[in-house]
N, C-alpha and C. Protein backbone atom coordinates (compact mmCIF):
# COMPACT_ATOMS: atom_id res chain seq x y z
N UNK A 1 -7.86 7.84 0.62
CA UNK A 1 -9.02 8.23 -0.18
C UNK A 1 -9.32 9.70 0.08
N UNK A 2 -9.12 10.19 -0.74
CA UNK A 2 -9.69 11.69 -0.75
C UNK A 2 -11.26 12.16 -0.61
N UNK A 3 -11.20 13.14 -0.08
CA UNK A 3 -12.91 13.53 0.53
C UNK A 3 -13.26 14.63 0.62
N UNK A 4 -13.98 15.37 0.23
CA UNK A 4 -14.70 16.95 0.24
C UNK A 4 -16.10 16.44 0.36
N UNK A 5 -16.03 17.64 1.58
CA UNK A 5 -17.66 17.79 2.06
C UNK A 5 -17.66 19.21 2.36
N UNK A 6 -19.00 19.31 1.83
CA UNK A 6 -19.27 20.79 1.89
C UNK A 6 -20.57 21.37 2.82
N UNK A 7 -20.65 22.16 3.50
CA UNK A 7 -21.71 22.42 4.47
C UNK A 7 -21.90 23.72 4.74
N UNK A 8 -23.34 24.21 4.72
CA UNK A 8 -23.40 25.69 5.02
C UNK A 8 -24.24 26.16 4.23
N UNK A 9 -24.77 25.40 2.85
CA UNK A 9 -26.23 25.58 2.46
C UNK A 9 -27.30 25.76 2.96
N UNK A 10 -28.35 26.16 1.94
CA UNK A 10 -29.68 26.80 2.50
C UNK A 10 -30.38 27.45 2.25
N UNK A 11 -31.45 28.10 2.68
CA UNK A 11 -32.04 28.95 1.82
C UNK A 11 -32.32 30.60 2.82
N UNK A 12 -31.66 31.53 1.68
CA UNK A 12 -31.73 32.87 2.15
C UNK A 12 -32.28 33.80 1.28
N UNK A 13 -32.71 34.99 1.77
CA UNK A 13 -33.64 36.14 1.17
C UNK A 13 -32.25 36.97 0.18
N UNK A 14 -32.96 37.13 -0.79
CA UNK A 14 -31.98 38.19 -1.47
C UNK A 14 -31.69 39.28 -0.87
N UNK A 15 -30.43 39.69 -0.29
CA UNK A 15 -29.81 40.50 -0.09
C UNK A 15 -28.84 39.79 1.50
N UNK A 16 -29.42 38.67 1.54
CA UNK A 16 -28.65 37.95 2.63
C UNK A 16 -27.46 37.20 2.82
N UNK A 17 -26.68 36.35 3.87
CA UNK A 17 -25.73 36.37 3.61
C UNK A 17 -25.83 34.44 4.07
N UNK A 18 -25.02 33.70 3.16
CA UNK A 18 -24.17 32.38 4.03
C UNK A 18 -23.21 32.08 3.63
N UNK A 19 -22.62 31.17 4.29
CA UNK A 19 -21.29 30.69 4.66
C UNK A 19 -20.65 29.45 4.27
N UNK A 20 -20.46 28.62 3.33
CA UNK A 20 -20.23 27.78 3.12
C UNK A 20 -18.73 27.16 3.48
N UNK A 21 -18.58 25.63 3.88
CA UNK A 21 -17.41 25.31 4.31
C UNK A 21 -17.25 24.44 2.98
N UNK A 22 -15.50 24.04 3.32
CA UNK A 22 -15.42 22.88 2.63
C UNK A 22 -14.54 21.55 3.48
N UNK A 23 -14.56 20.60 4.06
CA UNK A 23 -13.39 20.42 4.67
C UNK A 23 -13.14 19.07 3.65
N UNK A 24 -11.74 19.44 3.95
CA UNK A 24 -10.98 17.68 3.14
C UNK A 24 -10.27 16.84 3.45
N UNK A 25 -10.41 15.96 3.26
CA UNK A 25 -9.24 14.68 4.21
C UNK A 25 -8.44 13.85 2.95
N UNK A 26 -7.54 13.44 3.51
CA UNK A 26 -7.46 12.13 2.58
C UNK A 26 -5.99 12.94 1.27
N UNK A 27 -5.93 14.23 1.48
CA UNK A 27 -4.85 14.91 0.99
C UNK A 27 -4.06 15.99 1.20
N UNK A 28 -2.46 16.10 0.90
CA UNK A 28 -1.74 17.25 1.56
C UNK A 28 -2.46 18.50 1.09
N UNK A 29 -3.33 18.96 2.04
CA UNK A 29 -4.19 20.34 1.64
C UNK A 29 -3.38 21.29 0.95
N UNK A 30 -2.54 21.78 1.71
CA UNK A 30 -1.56 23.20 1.38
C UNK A 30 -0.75 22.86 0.29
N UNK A 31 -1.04 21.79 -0.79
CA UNK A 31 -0.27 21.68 -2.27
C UNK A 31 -1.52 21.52 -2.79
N UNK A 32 -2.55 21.99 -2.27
CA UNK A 32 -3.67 21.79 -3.98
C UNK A 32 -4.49 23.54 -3.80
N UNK A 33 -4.27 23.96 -4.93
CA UNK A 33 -5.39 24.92 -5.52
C UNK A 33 -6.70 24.24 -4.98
N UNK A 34 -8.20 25.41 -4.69
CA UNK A 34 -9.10 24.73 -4.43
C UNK A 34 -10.16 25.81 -5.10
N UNK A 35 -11.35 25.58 -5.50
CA UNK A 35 -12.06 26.07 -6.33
C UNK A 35 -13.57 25.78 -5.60
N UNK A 36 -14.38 26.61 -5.89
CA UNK A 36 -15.98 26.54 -5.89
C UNK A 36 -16.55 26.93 -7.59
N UNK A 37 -16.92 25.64 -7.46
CA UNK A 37 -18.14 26.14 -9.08
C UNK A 37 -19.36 26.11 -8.48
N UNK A 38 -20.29 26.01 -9.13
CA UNK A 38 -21.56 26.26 -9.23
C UNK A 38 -22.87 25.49 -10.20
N UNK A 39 -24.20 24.90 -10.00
CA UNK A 39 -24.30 24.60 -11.37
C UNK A 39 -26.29 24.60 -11.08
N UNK A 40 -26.69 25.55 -11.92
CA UNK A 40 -28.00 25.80 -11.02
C UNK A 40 -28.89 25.02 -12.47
N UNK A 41 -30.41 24.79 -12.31
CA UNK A 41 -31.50 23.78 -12.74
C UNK A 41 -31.31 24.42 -14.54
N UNK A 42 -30.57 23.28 -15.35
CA UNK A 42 -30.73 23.31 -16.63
C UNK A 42 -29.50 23.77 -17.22
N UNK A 43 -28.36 24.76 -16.30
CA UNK A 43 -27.06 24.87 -16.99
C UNK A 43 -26.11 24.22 -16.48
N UNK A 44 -25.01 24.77 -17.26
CA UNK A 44 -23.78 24.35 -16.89
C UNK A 44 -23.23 24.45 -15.73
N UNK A 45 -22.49 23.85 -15.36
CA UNK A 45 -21.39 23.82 -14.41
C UNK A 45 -20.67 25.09 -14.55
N UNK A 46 -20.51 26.13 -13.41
CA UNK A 46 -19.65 27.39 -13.88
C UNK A 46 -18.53 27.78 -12.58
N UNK A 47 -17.47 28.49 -12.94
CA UNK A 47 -16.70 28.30 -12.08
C UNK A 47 -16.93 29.80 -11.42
N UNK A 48 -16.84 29.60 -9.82
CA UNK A 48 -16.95 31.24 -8.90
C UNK A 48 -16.14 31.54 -8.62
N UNK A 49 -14.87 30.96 -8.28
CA UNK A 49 -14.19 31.66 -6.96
C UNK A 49 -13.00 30.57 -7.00
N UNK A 50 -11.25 30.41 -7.00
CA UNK A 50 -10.85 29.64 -6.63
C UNK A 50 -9.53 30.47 -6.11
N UNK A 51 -8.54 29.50 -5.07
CA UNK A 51 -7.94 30.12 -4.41
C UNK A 51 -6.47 29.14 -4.82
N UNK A 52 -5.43 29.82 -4.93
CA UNK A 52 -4.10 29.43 -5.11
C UNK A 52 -3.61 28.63 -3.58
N UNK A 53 -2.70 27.88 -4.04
CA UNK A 53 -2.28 27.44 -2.62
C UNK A 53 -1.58 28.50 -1.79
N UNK A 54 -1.13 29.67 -2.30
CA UNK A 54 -0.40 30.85 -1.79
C UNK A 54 -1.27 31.73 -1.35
N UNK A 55 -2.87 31.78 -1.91
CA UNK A 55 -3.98 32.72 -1.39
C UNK A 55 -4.28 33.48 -1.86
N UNK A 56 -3.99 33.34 -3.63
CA UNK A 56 -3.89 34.38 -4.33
C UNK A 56 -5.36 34.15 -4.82
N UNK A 57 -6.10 34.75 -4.92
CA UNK A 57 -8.00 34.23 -5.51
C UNK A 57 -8.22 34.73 -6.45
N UNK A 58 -8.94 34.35 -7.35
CA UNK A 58 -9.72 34.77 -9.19
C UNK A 58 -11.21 34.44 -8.61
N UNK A 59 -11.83 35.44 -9.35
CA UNK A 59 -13.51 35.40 -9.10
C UNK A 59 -14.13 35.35 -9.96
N UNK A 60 -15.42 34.81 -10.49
CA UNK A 60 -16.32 34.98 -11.82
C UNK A 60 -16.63 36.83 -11.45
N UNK A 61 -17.02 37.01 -12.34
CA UNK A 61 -17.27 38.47 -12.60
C UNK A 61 -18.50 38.64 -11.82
N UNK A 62 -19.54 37.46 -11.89
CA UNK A 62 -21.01 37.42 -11.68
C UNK A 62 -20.75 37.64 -9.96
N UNK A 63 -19.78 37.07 -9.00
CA UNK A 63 -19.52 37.48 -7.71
C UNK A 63 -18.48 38.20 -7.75
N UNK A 64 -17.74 39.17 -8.33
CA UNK A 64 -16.95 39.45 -7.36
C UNK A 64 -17.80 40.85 -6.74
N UNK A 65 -16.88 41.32 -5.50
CA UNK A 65 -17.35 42.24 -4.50
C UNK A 65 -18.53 41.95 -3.43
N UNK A 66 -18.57 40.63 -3.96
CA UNK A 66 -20.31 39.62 -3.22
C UNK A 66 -19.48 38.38 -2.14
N UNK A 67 -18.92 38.03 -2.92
CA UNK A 67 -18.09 36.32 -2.50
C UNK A 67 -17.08 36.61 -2.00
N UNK A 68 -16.13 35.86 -0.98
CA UNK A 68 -15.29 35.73 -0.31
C UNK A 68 -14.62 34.48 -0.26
N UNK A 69 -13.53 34.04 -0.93
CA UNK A 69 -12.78 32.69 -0.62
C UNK A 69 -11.80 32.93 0.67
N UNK A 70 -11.66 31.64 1.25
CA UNK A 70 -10.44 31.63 2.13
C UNK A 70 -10.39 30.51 2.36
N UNK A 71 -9.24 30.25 2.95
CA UNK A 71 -8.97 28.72 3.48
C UNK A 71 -7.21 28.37 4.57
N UNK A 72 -8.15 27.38 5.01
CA UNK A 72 -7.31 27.46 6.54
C UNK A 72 -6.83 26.13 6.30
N UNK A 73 -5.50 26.35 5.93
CA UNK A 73 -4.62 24.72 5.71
C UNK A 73 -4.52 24.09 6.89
N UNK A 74 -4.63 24.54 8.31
CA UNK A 74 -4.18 24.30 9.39
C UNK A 74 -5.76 23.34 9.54
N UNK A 75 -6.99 23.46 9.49
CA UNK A 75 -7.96 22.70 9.21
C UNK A 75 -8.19 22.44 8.02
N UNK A 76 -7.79 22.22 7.37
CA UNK A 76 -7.67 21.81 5.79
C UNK A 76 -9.53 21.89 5.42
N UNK A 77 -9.51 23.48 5.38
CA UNK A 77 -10.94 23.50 5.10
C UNK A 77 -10.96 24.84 4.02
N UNK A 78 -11.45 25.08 3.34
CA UNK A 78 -11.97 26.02 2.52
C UNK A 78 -13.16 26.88 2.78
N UNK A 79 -13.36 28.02 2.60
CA UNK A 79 -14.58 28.47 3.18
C UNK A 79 -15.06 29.31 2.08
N UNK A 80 -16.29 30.00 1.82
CA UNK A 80 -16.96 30.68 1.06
C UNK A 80 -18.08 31.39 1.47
N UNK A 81 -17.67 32.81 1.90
CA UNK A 81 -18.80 33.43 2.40
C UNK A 81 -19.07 34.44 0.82
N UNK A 82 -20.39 34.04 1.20
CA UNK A 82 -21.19 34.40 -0.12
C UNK A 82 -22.15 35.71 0.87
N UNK A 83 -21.77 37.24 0.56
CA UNK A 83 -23.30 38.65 0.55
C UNK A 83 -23.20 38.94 -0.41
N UNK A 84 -25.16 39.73 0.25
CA UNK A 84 -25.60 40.43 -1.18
C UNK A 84 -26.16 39.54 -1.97
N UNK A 85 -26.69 37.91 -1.74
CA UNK A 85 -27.15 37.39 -2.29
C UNK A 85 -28.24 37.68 -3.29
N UNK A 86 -28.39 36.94 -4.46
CA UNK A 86 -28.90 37.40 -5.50
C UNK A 86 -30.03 36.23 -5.69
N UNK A 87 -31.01 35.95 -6.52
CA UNK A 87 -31.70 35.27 -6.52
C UNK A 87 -31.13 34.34 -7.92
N UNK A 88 -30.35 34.75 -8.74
CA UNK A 88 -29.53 34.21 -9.58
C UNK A 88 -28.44 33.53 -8.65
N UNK A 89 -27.89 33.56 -7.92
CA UNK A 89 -26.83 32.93 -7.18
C UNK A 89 -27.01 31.11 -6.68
N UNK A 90 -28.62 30.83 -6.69
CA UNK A 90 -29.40 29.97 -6.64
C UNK A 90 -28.79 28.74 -7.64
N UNK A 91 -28.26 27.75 -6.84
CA UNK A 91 -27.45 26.34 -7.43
C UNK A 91 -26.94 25.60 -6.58
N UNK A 92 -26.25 24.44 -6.95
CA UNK A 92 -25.54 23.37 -5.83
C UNK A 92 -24.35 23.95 -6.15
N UNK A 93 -23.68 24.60 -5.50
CA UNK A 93 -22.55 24.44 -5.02
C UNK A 93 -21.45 23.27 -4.50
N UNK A 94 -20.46 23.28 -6.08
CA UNK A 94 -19.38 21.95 -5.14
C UNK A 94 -18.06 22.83 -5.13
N UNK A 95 -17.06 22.12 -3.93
CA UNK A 95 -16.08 22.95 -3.55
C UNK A 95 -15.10 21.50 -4.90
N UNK A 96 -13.89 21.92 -5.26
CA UNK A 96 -12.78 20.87 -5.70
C UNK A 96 -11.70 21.25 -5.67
N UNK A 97 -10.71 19.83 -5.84
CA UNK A 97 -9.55 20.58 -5.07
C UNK A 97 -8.37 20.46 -6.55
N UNK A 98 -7.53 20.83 -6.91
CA UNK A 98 -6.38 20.19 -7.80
C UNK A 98 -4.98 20.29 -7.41
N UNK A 99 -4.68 19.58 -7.72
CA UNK A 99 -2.79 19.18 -7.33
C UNK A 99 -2.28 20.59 -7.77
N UNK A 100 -1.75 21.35 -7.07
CA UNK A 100 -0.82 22.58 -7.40
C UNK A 100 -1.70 23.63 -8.03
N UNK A 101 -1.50 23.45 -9.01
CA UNK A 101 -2.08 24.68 -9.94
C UNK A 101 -3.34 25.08 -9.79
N UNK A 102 -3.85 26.43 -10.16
CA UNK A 102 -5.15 26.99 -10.12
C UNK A 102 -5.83 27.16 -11.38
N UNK A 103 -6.91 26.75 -11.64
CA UNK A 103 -7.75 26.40 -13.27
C UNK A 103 -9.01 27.18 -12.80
N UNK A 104 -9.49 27.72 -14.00
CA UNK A 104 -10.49 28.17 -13.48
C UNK A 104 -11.73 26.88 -14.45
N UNK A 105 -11.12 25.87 -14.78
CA UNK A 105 -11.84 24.93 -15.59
C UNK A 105 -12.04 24.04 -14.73
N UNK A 106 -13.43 23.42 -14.78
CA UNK A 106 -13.98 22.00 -13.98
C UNK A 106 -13.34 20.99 -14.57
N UNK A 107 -13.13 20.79 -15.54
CA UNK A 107 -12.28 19.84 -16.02
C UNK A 107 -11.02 19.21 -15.31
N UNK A 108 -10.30 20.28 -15.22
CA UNK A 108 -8.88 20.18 -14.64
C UNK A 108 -8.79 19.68 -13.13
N UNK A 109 -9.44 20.06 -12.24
CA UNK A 109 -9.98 19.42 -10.69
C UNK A 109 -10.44 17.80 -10.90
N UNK A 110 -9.17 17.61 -10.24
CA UNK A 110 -9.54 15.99 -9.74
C UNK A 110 -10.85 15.25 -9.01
N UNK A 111 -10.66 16.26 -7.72
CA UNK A 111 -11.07 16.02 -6.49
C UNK A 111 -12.52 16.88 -6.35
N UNK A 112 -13.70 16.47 -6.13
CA UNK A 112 -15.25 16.83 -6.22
C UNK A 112 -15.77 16.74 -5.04
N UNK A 113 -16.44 17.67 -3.95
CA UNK A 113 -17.53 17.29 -3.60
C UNK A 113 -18.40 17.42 -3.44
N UNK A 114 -19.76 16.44 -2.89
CA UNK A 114 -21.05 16.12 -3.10
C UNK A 114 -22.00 17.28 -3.55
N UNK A 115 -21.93 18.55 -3.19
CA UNK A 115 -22.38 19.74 -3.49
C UNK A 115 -22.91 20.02 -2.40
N UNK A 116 -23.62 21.19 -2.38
CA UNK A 116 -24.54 21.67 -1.23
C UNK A 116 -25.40 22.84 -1.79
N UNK A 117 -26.74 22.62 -1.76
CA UNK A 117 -27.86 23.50 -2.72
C UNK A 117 -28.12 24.91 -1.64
N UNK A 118 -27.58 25.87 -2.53
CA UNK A 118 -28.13 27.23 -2.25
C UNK A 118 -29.20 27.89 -2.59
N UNK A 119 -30.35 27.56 -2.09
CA UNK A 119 -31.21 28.95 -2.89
C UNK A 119 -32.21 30.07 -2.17
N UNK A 120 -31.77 31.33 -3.45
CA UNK A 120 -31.88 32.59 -2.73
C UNK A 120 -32.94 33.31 -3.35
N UNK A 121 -33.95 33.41 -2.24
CA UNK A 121 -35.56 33.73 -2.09
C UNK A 121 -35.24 35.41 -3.09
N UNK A 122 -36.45 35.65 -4.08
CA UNK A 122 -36.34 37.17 -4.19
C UNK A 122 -37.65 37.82 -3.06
């Protein structure tokens, strides 16, 4: 059974910084692309940040030079350090994972988890 949990939410002042994890069980980490979307009170689901299984990363425009992907196959965890927080940045955050390839579509990700709510004080 596959599993993403995500941890490292919270609430920070605009211009501050956190850290979000992702860890996963339940699948060969280092063959799935892994992604962070986003989805704050009344919109869509939007995609931030996802990372190739090789480490190659794509960013929404809205973070880049702010956000940071990485991920450590050796703990089969994903991480997301988010500065420079914005008061727009404010949403649940879910990390997901997909078999091989990198999408920047929620659709395409199998694997979901539970989220973890960010929000950033102005």
């Amino acid at each position: 059974q596959v599993q993403l949990t995500e941890s490292g939410g919270g609430l920070v002042q605009a211009g501050g910084s956190l850290r979000l994890s992702c860890a996963a069980s339940g699948l060969i980490f280092s063959r799935y692309a892994l992604g962070w979307f986003r989805q704050a009170p009344g919109k869509e689901r939007e995609f931030v940040v996802g990372i190739s299984r090789n480490g190659d990363s794509t960013y929404a425009d809205s973070v880049k030079g702010r956000f940071t992907i990485s991920r450590d196959n050796a703990k089969n965890t994903v991480y997301l350090q988010m500065n420079n927080q914005k008061p727009e940045d404010t949403a649940v955050y879910y990390c997901a994972a997909r078999w091989m390839l990198f999408s920047t579509l929620d659709s395409a990700y199998a694997y979901w988890g539970q989220g973890t709510q960010v929000t950033v004080s102005s």
